[in-house]
Protein backbone atom coordinates (compact mmCIF):
# COMPACT_ATOMS: atom_id res chain seq x y z
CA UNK A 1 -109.18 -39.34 -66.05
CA UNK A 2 -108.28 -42.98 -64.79
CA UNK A 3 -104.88 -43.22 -62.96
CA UNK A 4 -102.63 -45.65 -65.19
CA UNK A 5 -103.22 -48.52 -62.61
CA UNK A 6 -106.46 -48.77 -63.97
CA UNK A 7 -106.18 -49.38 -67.43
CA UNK A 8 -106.22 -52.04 -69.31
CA UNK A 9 -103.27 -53.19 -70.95
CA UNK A 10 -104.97 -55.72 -73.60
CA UNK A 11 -102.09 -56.25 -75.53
CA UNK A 12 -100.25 -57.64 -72.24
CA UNK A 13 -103.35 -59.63 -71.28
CA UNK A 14 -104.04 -61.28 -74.53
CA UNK A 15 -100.26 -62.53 -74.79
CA UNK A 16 -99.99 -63.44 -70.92
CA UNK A 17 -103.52 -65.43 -71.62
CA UNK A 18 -102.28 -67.01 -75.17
CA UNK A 19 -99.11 -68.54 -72.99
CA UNK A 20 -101.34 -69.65 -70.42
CA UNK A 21 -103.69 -71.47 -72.42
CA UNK A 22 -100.71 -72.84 -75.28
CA UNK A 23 -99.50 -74.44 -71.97
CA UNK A 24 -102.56 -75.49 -70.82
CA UNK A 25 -102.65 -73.75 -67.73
CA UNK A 26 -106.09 -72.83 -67.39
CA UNK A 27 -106.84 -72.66 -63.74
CA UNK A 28 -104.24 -69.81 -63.92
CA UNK A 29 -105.79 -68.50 -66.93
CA UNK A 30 -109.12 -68.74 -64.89
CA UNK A 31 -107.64 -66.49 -61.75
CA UNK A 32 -106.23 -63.93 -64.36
CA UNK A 33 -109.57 -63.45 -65.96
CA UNK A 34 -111.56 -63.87 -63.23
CA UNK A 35 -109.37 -61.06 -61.29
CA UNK A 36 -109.72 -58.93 -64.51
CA UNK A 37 -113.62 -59.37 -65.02
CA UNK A 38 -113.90 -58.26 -61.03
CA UNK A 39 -112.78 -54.88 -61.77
CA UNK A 40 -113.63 -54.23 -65.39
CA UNK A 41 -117.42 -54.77 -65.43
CA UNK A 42 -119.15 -55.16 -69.22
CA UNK A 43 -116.06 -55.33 -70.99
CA UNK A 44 -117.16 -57.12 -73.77
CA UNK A 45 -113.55 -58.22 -74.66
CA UNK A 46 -112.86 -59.34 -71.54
CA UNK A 47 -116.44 -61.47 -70.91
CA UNK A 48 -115.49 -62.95 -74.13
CA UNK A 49 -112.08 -64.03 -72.98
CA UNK A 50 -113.42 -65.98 -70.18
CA UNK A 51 -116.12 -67.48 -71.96
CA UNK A 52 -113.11 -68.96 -74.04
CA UNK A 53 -111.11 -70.26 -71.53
CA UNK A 54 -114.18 -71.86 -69.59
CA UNK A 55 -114.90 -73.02 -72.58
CA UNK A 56 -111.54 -75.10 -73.00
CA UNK A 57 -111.01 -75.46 -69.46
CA UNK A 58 -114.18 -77.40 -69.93
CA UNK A 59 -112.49 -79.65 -72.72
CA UNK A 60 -110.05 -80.68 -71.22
CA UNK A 61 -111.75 -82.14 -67.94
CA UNK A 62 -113.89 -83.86 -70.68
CA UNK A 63 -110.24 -85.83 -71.56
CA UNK A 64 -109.73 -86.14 -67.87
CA UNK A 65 -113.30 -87.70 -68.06
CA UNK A 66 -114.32 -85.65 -65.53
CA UNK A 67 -117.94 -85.02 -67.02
CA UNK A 68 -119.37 -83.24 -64.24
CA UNK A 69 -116.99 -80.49 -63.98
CA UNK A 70 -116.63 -79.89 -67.59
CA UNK A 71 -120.50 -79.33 -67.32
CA UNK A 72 -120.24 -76.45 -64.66
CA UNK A 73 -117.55 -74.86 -66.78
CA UNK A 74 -119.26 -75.32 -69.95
CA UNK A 75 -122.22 -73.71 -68.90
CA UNK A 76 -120.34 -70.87 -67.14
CA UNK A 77 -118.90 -70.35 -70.55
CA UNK A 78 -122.33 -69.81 -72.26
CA UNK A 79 -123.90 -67.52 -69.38
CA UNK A 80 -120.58 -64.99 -69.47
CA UNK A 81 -120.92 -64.95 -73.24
CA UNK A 82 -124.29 -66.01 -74.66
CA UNK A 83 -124.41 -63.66 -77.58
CA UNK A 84 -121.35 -65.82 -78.99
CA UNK A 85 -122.59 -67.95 -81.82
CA UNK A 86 -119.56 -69.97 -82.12
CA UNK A 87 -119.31 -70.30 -77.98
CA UNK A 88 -122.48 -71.98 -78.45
CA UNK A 89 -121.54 -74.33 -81.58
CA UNK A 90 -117.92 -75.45 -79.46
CA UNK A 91 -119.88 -76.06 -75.99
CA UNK A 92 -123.08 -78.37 -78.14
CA UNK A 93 -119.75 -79.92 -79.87
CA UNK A 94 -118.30 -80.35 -76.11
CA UNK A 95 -122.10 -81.70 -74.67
CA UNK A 96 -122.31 -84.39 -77.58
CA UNK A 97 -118.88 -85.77 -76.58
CA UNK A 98 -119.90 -85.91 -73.20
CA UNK A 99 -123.13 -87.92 -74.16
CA UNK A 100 -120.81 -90.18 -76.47
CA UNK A 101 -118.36 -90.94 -73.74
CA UNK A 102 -120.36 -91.80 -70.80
């Protein structure tokens, strides 16, 4: 038995994550997840989640040119998910614009 405090409402998340990231508002997006991964270890749902938004967090500082920082976040992306084939395909996409634009 887990008291109701404890369960995961995905349904909830995956809209309050959708509006964070159709608004581009992934440092929030980051603290939700991040908050969510501390106290649901190996969810795979929820490890996939965040390798998403690092993922696109990661894009756009790679608009904002900031190459760098896109690189931590890119990276963080592959090591929360690196069973995700197309993860991998976006952040090599992400690397080779990188290379192209500095």
């Amino acid at each position: 038995y887990y008291p109701s405090y404890c369960i995961v409402d995905y349904l909830q998340l995956y809209y309050e994550l959708q509006s964070l990231l159709n608004q581009q508002q992934f440092l929030k997006a980051i603290v939700l997840i991040e908050g969510l991964a501390d106290h649901s270890t190996n969810d795979g749902q929820i490890c996939q989640w965040q390798g998403i938004i690092y993922s696109q967090y990661g894009k756009q500082l790679i608009q904002r040119r900031e190459f760098d920082k896109a690189k931590i976040y890119l990276k963080k992306a592959l090591k929360i998910d690196p069973h995700n084939q197309q993860l991998w395909q976006e952040v090599d996409q992400a690397f080779n614009r990188i290379t192209q634009l500095s």
